[in-house]
Structures are given as C-alpha cells and as structure tokens.
Protein backbone atom coordinates (compact mmCIF):
# COMPACT_ATOMS: atom_id res chain seq x y z
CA UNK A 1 43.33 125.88 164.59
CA UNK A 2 41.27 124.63 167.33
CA UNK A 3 41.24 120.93 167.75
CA UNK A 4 37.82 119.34 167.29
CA UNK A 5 37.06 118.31 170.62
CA UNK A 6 34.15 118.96 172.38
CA UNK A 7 34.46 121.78 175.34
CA UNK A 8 32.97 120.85 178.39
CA UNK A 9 33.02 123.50 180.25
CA UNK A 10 31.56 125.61 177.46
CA UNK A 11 29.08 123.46 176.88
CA UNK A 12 28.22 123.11 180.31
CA UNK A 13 27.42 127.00 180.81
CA UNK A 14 25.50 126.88 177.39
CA UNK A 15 23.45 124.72 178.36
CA UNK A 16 22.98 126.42 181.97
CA UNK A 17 22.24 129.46 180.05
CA UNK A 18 19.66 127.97 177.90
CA UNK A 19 18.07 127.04 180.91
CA UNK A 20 17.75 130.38 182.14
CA UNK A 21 16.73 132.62 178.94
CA UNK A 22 13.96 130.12 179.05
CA UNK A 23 13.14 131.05 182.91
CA UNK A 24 12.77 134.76 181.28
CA UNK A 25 9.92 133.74 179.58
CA UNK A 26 8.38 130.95 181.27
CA UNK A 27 7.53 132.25 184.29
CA UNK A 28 9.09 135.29 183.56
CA UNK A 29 7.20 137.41 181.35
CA UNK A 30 4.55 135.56 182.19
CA UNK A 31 4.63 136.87 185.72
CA UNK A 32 5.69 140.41 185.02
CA UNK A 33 3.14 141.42 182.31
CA UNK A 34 0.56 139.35 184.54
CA UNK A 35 0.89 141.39 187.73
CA UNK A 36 0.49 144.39 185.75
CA UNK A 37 -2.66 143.75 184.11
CA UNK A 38 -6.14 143.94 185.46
CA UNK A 39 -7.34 140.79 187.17
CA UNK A 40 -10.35 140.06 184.96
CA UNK A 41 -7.25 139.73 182.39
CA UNK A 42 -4.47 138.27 184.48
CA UNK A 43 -4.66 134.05 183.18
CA UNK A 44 -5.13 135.67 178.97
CA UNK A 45 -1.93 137.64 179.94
CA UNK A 46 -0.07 134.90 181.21
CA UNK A 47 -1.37 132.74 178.61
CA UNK A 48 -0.52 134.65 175.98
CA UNK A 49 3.05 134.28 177.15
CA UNK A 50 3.11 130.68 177.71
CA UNK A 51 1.23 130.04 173.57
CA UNK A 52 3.64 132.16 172.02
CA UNK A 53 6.90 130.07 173.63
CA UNK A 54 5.24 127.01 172.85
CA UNK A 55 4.87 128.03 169.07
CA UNK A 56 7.96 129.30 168.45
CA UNK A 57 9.85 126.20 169.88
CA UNK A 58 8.38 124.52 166.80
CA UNK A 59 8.68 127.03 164.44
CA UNK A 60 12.44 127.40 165.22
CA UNK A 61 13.22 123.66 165.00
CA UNK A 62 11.02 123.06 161.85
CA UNK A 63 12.56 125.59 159.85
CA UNK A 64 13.03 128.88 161.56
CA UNK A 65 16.95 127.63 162.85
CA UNK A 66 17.29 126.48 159.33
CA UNK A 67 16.63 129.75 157.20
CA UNK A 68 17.97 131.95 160.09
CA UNK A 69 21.79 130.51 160.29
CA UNK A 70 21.66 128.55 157.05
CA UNK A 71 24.64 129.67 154.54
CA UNK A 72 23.75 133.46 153.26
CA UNK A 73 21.53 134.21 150.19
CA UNK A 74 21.87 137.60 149.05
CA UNK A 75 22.55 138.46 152.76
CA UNK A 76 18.37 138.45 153.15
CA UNK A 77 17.86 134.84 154.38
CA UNK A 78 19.66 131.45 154.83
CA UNK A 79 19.88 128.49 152.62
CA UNK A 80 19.37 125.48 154.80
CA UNK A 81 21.54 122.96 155.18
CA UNK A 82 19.67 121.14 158.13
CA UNK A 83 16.94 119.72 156.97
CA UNK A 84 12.87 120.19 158.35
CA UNK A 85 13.01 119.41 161.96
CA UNK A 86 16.31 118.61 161.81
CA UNK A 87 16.02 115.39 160.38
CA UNK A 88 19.61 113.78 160.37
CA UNK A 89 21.31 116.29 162.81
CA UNK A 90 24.00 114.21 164.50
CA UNK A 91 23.75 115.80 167.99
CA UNK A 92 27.52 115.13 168.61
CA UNK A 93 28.07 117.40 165.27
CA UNK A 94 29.77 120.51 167.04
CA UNK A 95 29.64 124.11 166.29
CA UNK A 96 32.96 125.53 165.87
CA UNK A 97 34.84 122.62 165.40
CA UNK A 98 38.24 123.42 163.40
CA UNK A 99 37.75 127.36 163.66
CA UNK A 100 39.08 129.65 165.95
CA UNK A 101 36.41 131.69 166.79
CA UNK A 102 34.20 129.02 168.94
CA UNK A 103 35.38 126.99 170.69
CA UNK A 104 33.39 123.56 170.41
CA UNK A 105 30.10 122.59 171.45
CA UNK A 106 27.38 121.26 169.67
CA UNK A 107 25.47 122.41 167.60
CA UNK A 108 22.13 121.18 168.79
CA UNK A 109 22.78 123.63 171.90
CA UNK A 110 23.13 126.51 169.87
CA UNK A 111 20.08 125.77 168.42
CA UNK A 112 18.12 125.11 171.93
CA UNK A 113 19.55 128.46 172.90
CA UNK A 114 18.85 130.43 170.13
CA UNK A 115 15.03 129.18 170.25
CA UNK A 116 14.38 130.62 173.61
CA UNK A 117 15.71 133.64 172.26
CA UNK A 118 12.88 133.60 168.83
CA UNK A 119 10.41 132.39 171.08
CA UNK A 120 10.87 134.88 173.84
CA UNK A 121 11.06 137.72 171.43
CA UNK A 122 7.65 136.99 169.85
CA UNK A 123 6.09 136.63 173.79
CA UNK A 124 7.31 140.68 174.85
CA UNK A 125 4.91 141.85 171.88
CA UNK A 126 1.59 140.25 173.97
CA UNK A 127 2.42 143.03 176.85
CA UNK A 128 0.78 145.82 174.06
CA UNK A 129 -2.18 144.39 173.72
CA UNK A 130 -3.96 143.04 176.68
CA UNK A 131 -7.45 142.71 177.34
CA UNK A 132 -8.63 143.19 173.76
CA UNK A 133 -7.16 141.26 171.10
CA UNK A 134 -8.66 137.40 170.46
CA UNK A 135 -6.88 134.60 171.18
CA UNK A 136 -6.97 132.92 167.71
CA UNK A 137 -5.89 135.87 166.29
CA UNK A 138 -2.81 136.06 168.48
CA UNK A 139 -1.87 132.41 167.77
CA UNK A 140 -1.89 132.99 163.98
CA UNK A 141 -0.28 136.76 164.74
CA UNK A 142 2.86 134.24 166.69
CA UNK A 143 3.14 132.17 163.93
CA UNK A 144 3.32 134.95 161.26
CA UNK A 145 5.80 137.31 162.92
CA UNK A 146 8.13 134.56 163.94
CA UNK A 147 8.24 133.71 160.44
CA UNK A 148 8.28 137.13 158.19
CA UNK A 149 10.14 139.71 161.06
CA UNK A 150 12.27 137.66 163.59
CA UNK A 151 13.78 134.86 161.34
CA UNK A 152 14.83 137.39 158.58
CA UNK A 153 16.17 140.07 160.88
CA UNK A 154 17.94 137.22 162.79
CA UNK A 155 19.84 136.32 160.06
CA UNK A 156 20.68 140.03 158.92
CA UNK A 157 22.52 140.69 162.22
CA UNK A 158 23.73 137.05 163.28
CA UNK A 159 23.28 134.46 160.55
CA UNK A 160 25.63 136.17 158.15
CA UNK A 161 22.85 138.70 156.45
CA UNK A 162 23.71 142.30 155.19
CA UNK A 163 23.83 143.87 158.39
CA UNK A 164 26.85 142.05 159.52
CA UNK A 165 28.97 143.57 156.90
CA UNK A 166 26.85 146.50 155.94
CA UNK A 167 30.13 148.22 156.28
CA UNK A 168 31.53 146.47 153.26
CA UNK A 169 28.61 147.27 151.27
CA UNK A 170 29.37 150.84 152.23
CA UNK A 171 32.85 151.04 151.45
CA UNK A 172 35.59 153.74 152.09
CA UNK A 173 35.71 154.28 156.30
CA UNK A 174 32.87 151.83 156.72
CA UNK A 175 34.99 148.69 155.73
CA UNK A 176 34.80 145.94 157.75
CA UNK A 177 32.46 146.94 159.98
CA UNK A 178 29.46 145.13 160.73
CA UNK A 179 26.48 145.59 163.20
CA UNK A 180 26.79 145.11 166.76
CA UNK A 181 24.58 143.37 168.15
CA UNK A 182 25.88 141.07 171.47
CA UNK A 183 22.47 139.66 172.53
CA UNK A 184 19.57 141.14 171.08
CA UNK A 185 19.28 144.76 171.17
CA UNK A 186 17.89 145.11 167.51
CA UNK A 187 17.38 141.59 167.01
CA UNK A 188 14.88 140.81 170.05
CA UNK A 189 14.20 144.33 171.06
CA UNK A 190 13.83 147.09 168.59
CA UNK A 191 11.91 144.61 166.25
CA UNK A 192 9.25 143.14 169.78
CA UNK A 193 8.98 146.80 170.61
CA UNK A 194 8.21 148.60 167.28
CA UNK A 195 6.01 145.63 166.18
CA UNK A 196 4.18 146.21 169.76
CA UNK A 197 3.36 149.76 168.74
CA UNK A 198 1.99 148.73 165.51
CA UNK A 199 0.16 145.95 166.50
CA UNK A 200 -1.37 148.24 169.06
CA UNK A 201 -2.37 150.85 166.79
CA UNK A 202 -4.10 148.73 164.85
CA UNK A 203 -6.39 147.40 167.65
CA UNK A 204 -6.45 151.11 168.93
CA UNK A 205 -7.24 152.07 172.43
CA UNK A 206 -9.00 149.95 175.07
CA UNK A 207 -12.63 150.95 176.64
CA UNK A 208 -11.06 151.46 180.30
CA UNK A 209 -7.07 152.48 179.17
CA UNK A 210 -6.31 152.29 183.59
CA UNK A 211 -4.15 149.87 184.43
CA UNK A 212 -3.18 149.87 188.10
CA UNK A 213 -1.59 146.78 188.49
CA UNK A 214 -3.57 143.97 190.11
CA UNK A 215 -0.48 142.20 191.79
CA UNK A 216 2.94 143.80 192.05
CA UNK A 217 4.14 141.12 194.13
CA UNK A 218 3.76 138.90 191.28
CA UNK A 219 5.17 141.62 188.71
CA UNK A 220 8.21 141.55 191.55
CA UNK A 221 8.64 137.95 191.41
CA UNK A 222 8.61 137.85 187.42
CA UNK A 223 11.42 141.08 187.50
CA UNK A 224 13.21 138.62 188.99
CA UNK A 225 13.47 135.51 187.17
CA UNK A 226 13.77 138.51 184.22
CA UNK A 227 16.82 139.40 185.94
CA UNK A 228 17.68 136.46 186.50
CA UNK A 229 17.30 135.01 183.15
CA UNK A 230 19.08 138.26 181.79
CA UNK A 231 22.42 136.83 182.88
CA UNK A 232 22.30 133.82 180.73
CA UNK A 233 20.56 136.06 177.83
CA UNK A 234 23.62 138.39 178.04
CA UNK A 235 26.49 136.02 179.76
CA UNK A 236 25.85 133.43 177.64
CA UNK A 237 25.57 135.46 174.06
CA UNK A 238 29.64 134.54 174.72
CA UNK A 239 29.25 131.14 173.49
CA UNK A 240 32.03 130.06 176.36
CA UNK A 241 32.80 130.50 179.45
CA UNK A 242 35.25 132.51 179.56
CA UNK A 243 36.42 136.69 180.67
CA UNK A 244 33.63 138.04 178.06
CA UNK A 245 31.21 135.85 179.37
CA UNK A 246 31.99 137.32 182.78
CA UNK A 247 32.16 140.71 181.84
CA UNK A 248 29.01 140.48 179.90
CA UNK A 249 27.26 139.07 183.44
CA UNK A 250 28.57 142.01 185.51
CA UNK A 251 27.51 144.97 183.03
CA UNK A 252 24.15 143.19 182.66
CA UNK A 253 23.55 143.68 186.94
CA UNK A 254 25.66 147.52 186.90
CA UNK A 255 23.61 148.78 184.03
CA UNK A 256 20.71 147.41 185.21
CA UNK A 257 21.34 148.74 188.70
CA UNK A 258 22.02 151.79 187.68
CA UNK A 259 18.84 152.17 185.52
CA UNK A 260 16.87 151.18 188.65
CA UNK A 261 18.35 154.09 190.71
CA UNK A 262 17.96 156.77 187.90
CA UNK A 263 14.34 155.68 187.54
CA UNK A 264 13.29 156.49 191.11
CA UNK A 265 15.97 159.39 191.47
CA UNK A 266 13.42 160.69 187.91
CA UNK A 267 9.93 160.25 190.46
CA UNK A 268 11.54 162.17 193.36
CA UNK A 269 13.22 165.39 191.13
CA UNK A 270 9.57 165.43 189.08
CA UNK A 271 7.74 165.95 192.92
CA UNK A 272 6.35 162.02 193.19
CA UNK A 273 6.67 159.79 195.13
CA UNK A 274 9.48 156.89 194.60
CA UNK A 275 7.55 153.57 193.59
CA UNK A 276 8.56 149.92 193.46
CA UNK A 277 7.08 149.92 189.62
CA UNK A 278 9.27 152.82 188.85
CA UNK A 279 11.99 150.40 190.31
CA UNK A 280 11.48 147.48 188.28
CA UNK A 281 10.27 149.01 185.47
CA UNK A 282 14.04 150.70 185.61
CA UNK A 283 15.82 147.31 185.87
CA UNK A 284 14.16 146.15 182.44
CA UNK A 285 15.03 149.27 180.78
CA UNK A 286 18.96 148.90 181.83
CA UNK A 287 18.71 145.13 180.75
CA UNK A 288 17.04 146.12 177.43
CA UNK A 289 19.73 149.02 176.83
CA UNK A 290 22.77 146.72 177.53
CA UNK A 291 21.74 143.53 175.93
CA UNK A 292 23.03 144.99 172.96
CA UNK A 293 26.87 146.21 174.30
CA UNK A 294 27.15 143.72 176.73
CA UNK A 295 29.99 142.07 174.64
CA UNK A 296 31.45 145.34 173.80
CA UNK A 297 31.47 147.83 176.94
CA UNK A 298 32.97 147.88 180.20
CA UNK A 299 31.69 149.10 183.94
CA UNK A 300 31.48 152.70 182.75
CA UNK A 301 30.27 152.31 179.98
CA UNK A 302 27.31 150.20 181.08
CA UNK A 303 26.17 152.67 184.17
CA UNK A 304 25.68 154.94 181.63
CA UNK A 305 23.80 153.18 179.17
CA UNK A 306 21.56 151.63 182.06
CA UNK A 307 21.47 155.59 183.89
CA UNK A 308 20.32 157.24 179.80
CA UNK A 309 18.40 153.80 179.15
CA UNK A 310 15.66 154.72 182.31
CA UNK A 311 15.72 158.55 181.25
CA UNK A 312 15.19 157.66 177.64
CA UNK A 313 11.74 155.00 178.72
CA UNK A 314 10.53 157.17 181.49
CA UNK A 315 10.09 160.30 178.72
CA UNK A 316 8.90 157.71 176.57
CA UNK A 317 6.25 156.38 178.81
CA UNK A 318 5.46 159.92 180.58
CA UNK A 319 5.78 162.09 177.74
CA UNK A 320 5.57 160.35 174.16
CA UNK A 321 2.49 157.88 174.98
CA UNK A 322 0.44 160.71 176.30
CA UNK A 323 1.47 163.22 173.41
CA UNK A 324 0.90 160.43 170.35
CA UNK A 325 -2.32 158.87 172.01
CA UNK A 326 -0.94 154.78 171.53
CA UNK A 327 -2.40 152.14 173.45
CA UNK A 328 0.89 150.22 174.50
CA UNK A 329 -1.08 148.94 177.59
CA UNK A 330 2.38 147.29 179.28
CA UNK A 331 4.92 149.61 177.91
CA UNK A 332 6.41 147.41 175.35
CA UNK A 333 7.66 150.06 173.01
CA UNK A 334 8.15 152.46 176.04
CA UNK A 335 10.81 150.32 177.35
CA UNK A 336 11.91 147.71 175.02
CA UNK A 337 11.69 149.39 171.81
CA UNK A 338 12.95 152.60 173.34
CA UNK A 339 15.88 151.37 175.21
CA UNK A 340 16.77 148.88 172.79
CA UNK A 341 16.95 151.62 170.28
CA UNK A 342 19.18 153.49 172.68
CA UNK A 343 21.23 151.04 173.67
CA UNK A 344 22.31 149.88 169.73
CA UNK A 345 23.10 153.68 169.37
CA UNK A 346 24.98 153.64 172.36
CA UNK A 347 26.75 150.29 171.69
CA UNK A 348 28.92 151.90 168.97
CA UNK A 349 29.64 154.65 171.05
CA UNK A 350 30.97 152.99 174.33
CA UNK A 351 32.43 149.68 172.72
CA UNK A 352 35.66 149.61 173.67
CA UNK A 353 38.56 147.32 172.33
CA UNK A 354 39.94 145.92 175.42
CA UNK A 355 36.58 144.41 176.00
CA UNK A 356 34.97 143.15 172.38
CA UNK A 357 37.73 143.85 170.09
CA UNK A 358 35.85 146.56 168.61
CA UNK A 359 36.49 150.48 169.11
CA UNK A 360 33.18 152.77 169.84
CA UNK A 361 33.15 156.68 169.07
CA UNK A 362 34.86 157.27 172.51
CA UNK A 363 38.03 155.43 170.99
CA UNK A 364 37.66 157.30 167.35
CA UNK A 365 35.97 154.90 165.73
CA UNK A 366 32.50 157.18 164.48
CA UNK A 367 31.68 155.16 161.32
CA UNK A 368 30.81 152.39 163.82
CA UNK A 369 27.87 154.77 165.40
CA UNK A 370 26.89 155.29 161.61
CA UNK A 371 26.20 151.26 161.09
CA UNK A 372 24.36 151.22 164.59
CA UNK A 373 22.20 153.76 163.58
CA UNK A 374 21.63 152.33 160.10
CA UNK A 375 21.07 148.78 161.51
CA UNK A 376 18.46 150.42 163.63
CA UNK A 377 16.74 152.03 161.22
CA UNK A 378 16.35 149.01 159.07
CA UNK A 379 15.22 147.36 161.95
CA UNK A 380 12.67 149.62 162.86
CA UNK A 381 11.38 150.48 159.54
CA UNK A 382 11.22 146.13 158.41
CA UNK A 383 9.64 145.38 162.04
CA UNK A 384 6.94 148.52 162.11
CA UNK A 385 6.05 147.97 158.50
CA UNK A 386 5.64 143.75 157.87
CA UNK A 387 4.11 144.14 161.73
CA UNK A 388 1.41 146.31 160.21
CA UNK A 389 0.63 144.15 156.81
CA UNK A 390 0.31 140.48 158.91
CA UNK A 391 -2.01 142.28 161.63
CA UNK A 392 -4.07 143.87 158.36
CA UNK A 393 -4.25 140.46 156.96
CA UNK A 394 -5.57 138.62 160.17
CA UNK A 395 -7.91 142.07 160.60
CA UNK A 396 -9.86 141.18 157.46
CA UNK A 397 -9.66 137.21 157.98
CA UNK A 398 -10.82 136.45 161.36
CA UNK A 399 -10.91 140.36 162.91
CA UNK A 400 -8.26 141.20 165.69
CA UNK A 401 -9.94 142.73 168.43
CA UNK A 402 -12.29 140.84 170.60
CA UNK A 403 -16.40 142.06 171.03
CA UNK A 404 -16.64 145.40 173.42
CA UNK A 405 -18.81 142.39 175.80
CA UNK A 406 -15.73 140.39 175.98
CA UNK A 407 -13.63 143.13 176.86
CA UNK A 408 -15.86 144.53 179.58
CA UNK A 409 -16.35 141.00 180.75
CA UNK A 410 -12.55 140.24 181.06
CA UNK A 411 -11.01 137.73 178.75
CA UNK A 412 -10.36 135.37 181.20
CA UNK A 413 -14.30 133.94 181.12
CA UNK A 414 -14.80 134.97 178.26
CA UNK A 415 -12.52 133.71 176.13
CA UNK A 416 -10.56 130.42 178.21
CA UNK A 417 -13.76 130.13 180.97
CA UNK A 418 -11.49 130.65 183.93
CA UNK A 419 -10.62 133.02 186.99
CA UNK A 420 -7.25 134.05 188.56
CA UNK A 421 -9.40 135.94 190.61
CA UNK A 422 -6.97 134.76 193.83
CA UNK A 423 -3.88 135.75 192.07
C-alpha cells in the first residue's frame, strides 16, 4: 500500500502538463485550423476554437467530471459522487491515496487535466465545417456533443465503462482484457473525427470548396504549440513522473517525426513537389496515431505507427475525400479520425510488456487486436450516429448552415462584424 501522502513531484508535472494540453487548444488549434482557412473566415475559425474550450470547461466541472469518472452504472455512465460544480470537493482530497496504482495527487488536478482533454476534443470537430455553419448553432452543437458523445465514451474507456473490461464480457481468451486507450486515440480522436464527417455531411459542401491556406506561417506556429502541447497530452496520460511518462514523451516526437518524413517522402514518389503543409500535416497524423500506444509501445514500434499513420491520412485525404465527395474542409476525419482509427488498431499490435505491462500481437497476444478493433467500432458507430441525430435536431430548430450571402461574404463580418484581414 502506498502511504497517503501527497507526491510532489507528480503533482508538479500534472499540473505542468495541464498547462500544456491547454496550449494545444488555446492557441493551438486555434492557430492551425486558422492559417488554413480563407481569410474572410480566419477570426470565425479561431473563434470557434476559443467558444468551444470555454464551454466545455463548464460543462466538465458542472457535471461532465461527475458522470464521466463517477462509480460505474451498467458500465454506460457514472454515478456521481461529486456533487454539481463540485460543491464540497476538498482540494487536498487526493487521487490515489491508499492504492497502488497512483501514486497521490489530488484530485482536483485530475479533474483540471482531464477538462482540457473534453474541451479540446469538442474544438478539433470546428476544423470540418468552416465558413458555413452559424455560430449559435455551433454553441448549442458544443454543448450537446460534450454531453451525449464525449462524456459517455469517456467513461466506457477510462471511467470504468464496458470497454475497459469488454474482455470479461467476452469471456474464454478475451479475459481480462480491456481497451487500450493511453491518451485519447478513441476517446478524443476517433469520436472528434467521425463526428466531423457527420456533422459535415449534414451541412454538405461549401459554394467555393478551395482552400489554399491564407497564412501557413500561422498554421506553422499553431503545429507547434500542437506539438508542443502533445507532450503533456501523451507524457502526462502517466499520471507521474516517472520512466512511462518519459517513454510516452519520446514516442510522441519519434512517431511524430517519422510521420513528418513519410508524408513528404509520399509528395516526392507521387511526382510533387515536397510542401511544408504536407510536413505538418504529417506531424499531426503521427501525434494522432500514437496518442493511443504511447503508454504501451516502444521506439520501434512508434516509427511505425507515425510512418503507416501519414500513409493511412494522405490516402485518406488524396484518395477517399475525392472518391466519397465529403466536405471535411480542414481534414478532420482525414487525419484525426483516420489515424486515430489506425493507431487503436495498431496499439494492440505493437504494445509490448516491457513498456505498459500489456503484450500486443507481436508478443502473441491477438485477442488484444480483437478488443481494439471492437472498441473502435463502438466508437465509431456511437460517435457517427448520436453526431448525426443532435446536428438533425439543431437543423430543424434554429437551421445549421448559415445564408449562401453570409458565406460569400465571409463569416467574419457577417456574423461577429470584424476583419483579420492583416493576419
């Protein structure tokens, strides 16, 4: 047993890496998806960013926290034991205390961690559908999906839900198995990147689908702080700071290295040019793909997630967006929901022990490939298909999809009565 005594040092990185998932977001995404669009667009972009953070950093401390990690019901939801914005929280209560899994910290981190992570999940979806869908309709859209997607599927993977122990539901070779899941590859990506594509073919194609990016200088600077951010997504999924935490930091910058060399190496072999996009668009597909295995692989392992992660978005964005005729203006299913479905496959294939305490297919475990691919399935199937009833529902209330005039305009006068013209 662990004595109850608060960790510093554990505590200390927690809290450093709180500080940085939130950077991923705020400027982050922000940055990234607003280089990328078109300039009329640029502040609603941003915007759109910055509105969804802001709501669900109240929806996760008013009740989302409470009904994601509360005690299990039926292994679909939590029962919580905090009360509405955590009323009577003693923030020297620590998680962990007496166990021997965590070491302690408190709890109140956790919970300031795991918000950035709801509230930056919710803020990748606004990349599909720039320049055409209204603001009000986004804000209710934020508060919605937060609510009936991320919160549930949150709790299936970490909060003690079904998929944690699907393999004892199973049975036989399954047995103690649960999903793996380090830092979000079904939990933050799958579900922002499937709900992207369905929230994008419900406001179907824009009037002018171009989109050469306005400002890749500011998409550069916002790859950054991504990056940058990435390491506290990833490192500090360890809840210490400790060897995993450090391993999970150095496959995050391989894989994502790796991904960024494949990407261009792609460009050159099809006869085009090598392009800075390419290049950062290649560093956000290795962090997608690892984010899940981070916990679980080692160096090997996570060059070739991050090398498979860039082939498996580049087809995606050259080949499958053309083919099915979606809208996904930034990419959001294209890379997150593509490598994040890759990299939760490839998670139970490249785990090895000496790392997570978990064996992958390449150490003879394959019933663990079996619960990744379940666990993605569910995911994509719960995410695609409650996505497509709350953006139905807001479709017939207050209509999703701004006037054709506002569109041509540019939503940044028409809908906030600004200009990032200089941006």
């Amino acid at each position: 047993m662990v004595e109850s005594v608060l960790n510093a040092g554990d505590t200390a990185w927690i809290l450093i890496s709180t500080v940085l998932v939130l950077l991923m977001c705020i400027p982050g995404i922000a940055l990234f998806y607003g280089g990328l669009a078109k300039r009329k667009n640029v502040l609603n972009t941003m915007f759109l960013s910055f509105i969804a953070f802001a709501i669900g950093a109240i929806i996760w401390v008013t009740y989302g926290y409470q009904f994601a990690f509360g005690a299990d019901i039926g292994g679909l939801i939590g029962n919580p034991s905090i009360h509405f914005l955590l009323q009577g929280l003693d923030p020297t209560q620590l998680l962990g205390a007496g166990t021997d899994s965590v070491s302690p910290f408190p709890e109140i981190l956790f919970i300031a961690f795991q918000l950035t992570f709801a509230s930056l999940t919710v803020a990748l979806i606004s990349g599909a559908v720039v320049g055409r869908m209204k603001f009000s309709a986004w804000i209710i859209f934020v508060i919605a999906w937060i609510s009936l997607v991320y919160i549930p599927i949150c709790h299936w993977v970490w909060g003690g839900g079904f998929l944690s122990s699907l393999g004892d539901l199973l049975g036989g070779s399954f047995a103690g198995l649960g999903a793996l899941d380090f830092a979000g590859g079904t939990v933050v990506h799958i579900s922002s990147g499937v709900s992207a594509l369905a929230l994008a073919l419900l406001l179907g194609r824009r009037k002018d689908t171009s989109l050469l990016p306005h400002n890749l200088g500011i998409s550069a600077i916002g790859a950054g702080f991504l990056f940058f951010g990435w390491l506290g997504f990833n490192g500090g999924s360890a809840l210490a700071a400790d060897g995993l935490a450090s391993s999970a930091v150095l496959v995050t910058i391989i894989s994502a290295a790796a991904a960024s060399i494949v990407w261009n190496i792609i460009e050159v072999v099809k006869g085009e040019k090598p392009t800075f996009l390419g290049s950062i668009s290649g560093i956000v597909a290795g962090l997608v793909g690892i984010t899940p295995a981070a916990g679980f692989v080692d160096v090997g392992g996570a060059i070739i997630i991050g090398a498979i992660a860039s082939v498996v978005s580049f087809v995606a964005l050259s080949y499958l967006k053309p083919k099915l005729g979606y809208d996904d203006a930034l990419d959001v299913f294209g890379i997150h929901g593509m490598s994040g479905i890759w990299g939760a496959i490839a998670t139970g294939i490249f785990a090895v022990t000496l790392v997570g305490g978990v064996p992958g297919l390449i150490e003879g475990s394959w019933a663990q490939v079996i619960i990744q691919i379940i666990s993605v399935i569910v995911t994509i199937v719960y995410a695609f298909i409650v996505t497509i009833i709350i953006g139905k529902i807001i479709d017939l209330v207050i209509g999703l999809r701004v006037t054709e005039h506002n569109e041509v305009e540019g939503l940044d006068t028409s809908l906030h009565e600004e200009s990032g013209y200089r941006l």
